[in-house]
N, C-alpha and C. Protein backbone atom coordinates (compact mmCIF):
# COMPACT_ATOMS: atom_id res chain seq x y z
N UNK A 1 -4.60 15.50 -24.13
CA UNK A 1 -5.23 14.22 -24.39
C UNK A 1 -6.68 14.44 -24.81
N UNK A 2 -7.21 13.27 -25.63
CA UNK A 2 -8.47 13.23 -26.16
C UNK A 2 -9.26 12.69 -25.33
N UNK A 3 -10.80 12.84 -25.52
CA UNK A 3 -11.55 11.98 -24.64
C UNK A 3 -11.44 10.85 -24.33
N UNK A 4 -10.79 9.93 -25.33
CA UNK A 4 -10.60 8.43 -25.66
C UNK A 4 -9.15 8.22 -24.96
N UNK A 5 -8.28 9.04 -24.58
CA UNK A 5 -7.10 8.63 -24.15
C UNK A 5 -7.70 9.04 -22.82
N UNK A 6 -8.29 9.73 -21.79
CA UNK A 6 -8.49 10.21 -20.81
C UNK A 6 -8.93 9.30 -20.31
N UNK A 7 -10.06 8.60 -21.25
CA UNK A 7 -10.98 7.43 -20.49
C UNK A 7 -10.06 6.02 -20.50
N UNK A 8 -9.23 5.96 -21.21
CA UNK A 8 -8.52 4.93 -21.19
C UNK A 8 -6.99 4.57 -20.41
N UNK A 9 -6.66 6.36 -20.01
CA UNK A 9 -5.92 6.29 -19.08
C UNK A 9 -6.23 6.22 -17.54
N UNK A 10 -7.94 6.61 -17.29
CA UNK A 10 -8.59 6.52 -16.06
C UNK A 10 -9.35 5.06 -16.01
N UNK A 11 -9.10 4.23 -16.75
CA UNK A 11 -9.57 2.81 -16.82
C UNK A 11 -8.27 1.93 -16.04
N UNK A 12 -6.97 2.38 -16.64
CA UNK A 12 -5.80 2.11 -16.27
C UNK A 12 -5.61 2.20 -15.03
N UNK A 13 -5.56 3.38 -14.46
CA UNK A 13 -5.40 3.67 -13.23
C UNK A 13 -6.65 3.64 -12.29
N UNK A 14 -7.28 3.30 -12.18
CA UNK A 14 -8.33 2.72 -11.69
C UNK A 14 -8.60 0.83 -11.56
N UNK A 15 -8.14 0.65 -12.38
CA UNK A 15 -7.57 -0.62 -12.00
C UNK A 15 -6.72 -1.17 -11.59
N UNK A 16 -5.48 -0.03 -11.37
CA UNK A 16 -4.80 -0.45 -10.15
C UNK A 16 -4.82 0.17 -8.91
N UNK A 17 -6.12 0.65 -8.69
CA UNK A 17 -6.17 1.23 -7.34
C UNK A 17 -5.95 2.61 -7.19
N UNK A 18 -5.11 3.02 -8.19
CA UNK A 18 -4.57 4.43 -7.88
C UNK A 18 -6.07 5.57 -8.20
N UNK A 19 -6.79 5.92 -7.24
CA UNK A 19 -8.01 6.74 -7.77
C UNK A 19 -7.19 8.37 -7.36
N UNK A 20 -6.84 8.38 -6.24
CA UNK A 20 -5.87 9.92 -5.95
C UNK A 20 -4.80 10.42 -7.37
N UNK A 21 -4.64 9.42 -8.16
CA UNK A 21 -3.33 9.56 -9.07
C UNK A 21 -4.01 10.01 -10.42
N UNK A 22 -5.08 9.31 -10.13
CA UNK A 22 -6.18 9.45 -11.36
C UNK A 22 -6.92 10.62 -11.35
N UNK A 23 -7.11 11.22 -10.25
CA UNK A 23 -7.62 12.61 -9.80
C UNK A 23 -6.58 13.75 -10.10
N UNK A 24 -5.59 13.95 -10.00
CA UNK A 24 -4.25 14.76 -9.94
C UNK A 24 -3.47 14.98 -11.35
N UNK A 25 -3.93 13.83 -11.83
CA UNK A 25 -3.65 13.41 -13.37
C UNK A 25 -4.39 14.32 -14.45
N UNK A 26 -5.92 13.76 -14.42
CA UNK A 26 -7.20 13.56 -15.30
C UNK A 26 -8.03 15.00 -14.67
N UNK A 27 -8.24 15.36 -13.20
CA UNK A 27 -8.94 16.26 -13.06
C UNK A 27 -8.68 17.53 -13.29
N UNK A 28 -9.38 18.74 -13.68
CA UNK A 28 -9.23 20.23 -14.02
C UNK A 28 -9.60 20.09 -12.98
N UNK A 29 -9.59 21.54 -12.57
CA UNK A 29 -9.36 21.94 -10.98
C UNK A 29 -10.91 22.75 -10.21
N UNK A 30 -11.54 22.74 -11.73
CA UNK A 30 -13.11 22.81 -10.96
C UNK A 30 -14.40 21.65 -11.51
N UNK A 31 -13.45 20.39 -11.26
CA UNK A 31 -14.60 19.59 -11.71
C UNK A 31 -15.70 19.46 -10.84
N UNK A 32 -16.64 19.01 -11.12
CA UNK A 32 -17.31 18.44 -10.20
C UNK A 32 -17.62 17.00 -10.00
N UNK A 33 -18.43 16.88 -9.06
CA UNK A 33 -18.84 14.91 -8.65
C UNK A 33 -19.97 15.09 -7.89
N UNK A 34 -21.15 14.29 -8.79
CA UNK A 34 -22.30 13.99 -8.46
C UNK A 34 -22.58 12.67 -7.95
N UNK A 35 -23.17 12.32 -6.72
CA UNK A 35 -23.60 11.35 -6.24
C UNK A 35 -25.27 11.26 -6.24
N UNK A 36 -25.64 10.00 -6.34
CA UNK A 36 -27.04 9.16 -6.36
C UNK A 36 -27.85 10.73 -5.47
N UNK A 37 -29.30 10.58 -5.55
CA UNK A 37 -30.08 11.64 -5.05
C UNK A 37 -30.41 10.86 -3.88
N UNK A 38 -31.05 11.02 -3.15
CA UNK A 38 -31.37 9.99 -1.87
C UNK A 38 -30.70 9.43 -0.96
N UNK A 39 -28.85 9.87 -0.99
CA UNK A 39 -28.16 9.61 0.37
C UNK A 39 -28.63 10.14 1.44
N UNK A 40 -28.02 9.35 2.54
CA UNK A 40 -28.42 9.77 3.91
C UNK A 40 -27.52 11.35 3.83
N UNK A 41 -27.60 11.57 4.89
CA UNK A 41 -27.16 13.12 5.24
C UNK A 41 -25.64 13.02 5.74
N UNK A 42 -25.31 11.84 6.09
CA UNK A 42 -23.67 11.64 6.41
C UNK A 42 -22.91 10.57 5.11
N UNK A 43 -23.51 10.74 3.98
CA UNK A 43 -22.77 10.41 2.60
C UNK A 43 -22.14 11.36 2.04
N UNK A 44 -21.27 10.71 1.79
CA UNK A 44 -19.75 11.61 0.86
C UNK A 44 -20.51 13.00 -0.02
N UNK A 45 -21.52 12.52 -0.41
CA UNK A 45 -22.30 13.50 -1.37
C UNK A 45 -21.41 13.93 -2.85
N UNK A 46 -22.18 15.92 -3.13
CA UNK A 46 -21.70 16.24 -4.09
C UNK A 46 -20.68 17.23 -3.86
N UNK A 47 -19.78 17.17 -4.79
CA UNK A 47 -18.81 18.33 -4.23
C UNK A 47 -18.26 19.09 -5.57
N UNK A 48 -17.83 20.20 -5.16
CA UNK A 48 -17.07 20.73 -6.23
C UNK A 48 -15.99 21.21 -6.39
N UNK A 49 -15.11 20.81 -7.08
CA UNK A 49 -13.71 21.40 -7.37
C UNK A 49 -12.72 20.12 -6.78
N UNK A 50 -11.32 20.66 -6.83
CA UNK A 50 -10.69 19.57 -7.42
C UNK A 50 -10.10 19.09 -5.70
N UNK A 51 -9.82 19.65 -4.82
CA UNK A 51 -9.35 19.69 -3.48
C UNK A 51 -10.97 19.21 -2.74
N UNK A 52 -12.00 19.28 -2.58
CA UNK A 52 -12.85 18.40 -2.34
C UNK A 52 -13.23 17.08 -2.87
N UNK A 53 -13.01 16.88 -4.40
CA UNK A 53 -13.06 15.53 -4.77
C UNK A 53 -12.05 14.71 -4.58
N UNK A 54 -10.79 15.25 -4.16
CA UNK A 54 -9.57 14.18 -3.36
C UNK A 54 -10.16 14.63 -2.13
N UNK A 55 -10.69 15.54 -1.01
CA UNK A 55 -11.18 15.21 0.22
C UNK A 55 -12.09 13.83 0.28
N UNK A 56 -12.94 13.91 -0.50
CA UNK A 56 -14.39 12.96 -0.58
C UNK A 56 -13.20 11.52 -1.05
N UNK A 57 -13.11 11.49 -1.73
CA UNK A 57 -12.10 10.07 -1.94
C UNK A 57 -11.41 9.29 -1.03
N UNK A 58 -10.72 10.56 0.07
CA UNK A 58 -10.07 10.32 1.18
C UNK A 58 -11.28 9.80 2.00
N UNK A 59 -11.77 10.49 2.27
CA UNK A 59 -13.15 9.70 3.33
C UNK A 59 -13.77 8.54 2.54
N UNK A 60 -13.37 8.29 1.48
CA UNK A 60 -13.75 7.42 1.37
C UNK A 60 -13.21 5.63 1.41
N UNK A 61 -12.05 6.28 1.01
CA UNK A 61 -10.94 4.99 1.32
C UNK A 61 -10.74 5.10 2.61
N UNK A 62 -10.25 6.03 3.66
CA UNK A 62 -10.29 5.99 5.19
C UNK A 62 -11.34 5.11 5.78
N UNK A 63 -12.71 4.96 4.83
CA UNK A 63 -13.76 4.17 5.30
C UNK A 63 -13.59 2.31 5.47
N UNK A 64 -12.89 1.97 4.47
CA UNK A 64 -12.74 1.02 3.86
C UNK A 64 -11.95 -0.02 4.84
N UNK A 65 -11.98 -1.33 5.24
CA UNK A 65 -11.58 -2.02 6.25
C UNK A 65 -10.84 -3.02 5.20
N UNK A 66 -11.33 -3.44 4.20
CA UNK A 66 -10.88 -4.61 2.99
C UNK A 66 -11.61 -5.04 2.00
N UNK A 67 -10.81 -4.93 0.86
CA UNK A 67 -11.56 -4.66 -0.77
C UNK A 67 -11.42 -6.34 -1.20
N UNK A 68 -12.58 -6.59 -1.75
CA UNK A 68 -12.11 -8.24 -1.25
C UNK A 68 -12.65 -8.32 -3.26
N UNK A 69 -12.89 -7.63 -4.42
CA UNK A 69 -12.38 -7.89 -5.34
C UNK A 69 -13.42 -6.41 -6.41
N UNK A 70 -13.19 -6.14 -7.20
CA UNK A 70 -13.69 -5.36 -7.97
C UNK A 70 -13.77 -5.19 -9.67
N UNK A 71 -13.93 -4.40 -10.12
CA UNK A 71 -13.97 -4.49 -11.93
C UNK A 71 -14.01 -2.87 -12.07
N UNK A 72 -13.76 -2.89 -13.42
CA UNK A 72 -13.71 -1.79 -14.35
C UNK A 72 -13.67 -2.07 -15.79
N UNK A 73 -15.01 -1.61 -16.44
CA UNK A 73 -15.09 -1.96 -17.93
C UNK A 73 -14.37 -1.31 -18.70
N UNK A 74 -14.45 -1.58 -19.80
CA UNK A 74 -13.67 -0.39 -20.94
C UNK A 74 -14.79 0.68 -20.88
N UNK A 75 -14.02 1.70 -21.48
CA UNK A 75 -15.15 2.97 -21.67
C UNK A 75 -16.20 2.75 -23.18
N UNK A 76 -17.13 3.14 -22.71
CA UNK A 76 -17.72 3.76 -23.78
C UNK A 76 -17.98 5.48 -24.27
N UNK A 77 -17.09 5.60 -25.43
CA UNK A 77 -16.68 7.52 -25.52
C UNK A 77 -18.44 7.67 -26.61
N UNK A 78 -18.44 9.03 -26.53
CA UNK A 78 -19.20 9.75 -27.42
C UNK A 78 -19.03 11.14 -27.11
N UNK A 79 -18.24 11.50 -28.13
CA UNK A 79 -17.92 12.69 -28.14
C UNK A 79 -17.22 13.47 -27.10
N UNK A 80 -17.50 14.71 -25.69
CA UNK A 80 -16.59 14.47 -24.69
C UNK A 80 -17.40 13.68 -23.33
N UNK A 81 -18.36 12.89 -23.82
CA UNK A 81 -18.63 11.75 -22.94
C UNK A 81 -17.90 10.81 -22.73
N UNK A 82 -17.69 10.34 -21.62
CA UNK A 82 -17.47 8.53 -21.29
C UNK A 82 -18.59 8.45 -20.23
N UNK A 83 -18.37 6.67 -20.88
CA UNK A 83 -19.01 5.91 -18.99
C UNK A 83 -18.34 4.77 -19.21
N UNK A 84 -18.22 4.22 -18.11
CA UNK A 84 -17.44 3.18 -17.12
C UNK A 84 -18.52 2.35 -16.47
N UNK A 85 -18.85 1.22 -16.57
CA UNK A 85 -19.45 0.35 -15.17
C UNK A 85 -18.10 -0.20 -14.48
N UNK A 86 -18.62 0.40 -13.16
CA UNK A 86 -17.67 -0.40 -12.21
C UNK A 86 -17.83 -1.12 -10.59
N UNK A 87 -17.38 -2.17 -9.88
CA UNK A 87 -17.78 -2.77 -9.18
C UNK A 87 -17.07 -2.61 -8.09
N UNK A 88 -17.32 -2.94 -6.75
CA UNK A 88 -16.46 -3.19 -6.24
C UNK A 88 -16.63 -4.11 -4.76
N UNK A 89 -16.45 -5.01 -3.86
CA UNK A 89 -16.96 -5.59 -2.83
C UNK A 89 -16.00 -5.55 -1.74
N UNK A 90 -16.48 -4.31 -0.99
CA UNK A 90 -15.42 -4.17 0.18
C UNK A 90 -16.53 -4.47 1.68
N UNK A 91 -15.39 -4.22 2.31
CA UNK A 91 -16.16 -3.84 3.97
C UNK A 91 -15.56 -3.02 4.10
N UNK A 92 -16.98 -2.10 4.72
CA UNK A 92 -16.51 -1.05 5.23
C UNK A 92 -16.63 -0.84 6.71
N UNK A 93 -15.89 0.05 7.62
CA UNK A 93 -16.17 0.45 8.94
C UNK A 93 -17.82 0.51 9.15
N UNK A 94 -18.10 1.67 8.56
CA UNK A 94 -19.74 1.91 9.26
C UNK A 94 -20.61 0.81 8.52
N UNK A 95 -20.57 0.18 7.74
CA UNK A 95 -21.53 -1.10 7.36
C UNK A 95 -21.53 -2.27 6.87
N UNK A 96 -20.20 -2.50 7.18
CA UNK A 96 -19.31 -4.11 7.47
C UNK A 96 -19.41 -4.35 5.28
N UNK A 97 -19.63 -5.56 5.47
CA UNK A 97 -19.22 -6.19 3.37
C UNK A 97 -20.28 -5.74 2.82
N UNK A 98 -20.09 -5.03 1.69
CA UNK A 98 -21.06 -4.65 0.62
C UNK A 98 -20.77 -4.35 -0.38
N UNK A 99 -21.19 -5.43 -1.45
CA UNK A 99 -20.91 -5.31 -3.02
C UNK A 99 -21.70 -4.19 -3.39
N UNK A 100 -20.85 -3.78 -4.42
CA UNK A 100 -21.57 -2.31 -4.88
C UNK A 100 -21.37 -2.33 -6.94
N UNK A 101 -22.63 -1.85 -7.17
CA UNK A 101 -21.78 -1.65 -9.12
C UNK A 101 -22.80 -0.51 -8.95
N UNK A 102 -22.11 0.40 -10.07
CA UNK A 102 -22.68 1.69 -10.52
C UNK A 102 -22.38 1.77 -12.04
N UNK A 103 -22.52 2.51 -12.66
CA UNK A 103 -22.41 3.30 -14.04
C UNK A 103 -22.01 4.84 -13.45
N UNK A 104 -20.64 5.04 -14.24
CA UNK A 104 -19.68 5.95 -14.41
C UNK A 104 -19.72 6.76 -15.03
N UNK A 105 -20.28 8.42 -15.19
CA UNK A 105 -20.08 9.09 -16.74
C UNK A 105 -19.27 10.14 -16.09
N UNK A 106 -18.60 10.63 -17.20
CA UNK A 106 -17.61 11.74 -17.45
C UNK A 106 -17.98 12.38 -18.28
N UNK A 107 -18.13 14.25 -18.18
CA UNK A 107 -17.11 15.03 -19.44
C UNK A 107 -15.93 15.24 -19.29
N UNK A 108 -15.70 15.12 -20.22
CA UNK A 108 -14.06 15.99 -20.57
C UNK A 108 -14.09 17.29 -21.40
N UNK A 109 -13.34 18.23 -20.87
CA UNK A 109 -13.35 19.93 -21.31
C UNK A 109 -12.18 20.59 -20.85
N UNK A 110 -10.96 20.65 -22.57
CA UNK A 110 -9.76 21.31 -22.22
C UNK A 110 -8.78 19.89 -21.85
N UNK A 111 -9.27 18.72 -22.42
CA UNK A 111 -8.02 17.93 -22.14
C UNK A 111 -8.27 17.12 -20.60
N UNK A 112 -9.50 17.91 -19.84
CA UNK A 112 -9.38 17.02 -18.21
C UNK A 112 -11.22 16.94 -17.88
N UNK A 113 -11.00 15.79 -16.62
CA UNK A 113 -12.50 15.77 -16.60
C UNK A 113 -12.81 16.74 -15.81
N UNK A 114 -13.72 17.32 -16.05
CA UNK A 114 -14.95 18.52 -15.49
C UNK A 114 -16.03 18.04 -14.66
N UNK A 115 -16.73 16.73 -14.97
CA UNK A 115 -17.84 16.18 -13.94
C UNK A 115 -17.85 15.06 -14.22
N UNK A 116 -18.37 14.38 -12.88
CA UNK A 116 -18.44 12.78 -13.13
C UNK A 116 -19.63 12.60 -12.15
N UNK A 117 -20.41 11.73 -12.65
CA UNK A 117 -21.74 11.38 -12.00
C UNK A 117 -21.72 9.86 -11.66
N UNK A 118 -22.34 9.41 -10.87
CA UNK A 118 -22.34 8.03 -10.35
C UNK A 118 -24.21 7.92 -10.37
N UNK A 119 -24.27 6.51 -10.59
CA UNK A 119 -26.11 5.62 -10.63
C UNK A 119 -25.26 4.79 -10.39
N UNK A 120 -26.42 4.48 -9.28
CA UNK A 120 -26.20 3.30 -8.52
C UNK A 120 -27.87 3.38 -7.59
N UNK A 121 -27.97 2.15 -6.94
CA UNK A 121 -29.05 1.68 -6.49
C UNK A 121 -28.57 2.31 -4.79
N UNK A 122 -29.66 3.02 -4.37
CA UNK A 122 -29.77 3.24 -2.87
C UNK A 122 -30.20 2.53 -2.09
N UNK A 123 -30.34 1.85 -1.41
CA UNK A 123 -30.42 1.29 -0.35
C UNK A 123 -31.14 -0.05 -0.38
C-alpha cells in the first residue's frame, strides 16, 4: 500500500474503534510513537517498536471508563507524510471526563507506518 491508502485505511479503522487492528495491520515492527514533551512521569510516553505501541494502547484503553463521542478527519498526505486531527471525550479512571483533540502525523516506509507523533495541549 501507498501512503494515501495507509492513511485512508487507518482513518477507517480508527473510526471504528479498532486502534489494536490498525496497529497489527499498518504498523512495521520498529515503529515508533512520540508523545507531547511535558508529561507527567506516569504518562503512556514514548515507545519503540511494535509490541510496546500495542502495550501503550492497552494501558491506554484499560484506562478508559466511557467514550462519550469522538472524530477523525480525512488525512492530509505529502509524500510519505500524513496527519490526522483527531478528538475524542472520554472518562477516564485516573481523571474522570476529558475532551481531548490533537494533530496526528505519520511516516510511512516500506508500505507501513514507522512513527507517529501526537501535539496536543498539556495540561
Amino acid at each position: 500500500m501507498n501512503t494515501t491508502q495507509i492513511a485512508a485505511r487507518l482513518v477507517e479503522l480508527c473510526r471504528q474503534g479498532q486502534y489494536e487492528q490498525a496497529q497489527n495491520e499498518l504498523y512495521a515492527d520498529d515503529a515508533v510513537s512520540i508523545e507531547m514533551a511535558g508529561l507527567p512521569p506516569e504518562a503512556l510516553g514514548d515507545v519503540s517498536g511494535l509490541a510496546a505501541i500495542r502495550e501503550k494502547g492497552r494501558r491506554w484503553a484499560d484506562n478508559i471508563v466511557e467514550i462519550h463521542g469522538g472524530s477523525v478527519s480525512d488525512p492530509v498526505v505529502a509524500g510519505d507524510w500524513f496527519s490526522l486531527a483527531m478528538g475524542i471525550d472520554a472518562t477516564y479512571k485516573d481523571r474522570g471526563r476529558m475532551p481531548m483533540e490533537e494533530i496526528c502525523v505519520y511516516r510511512v516506509r516500506d508500505g507501513k507506518i514507522v512513527h507517529e507523533q501526537f501535539f496536543y495541549s498539556v495540561g
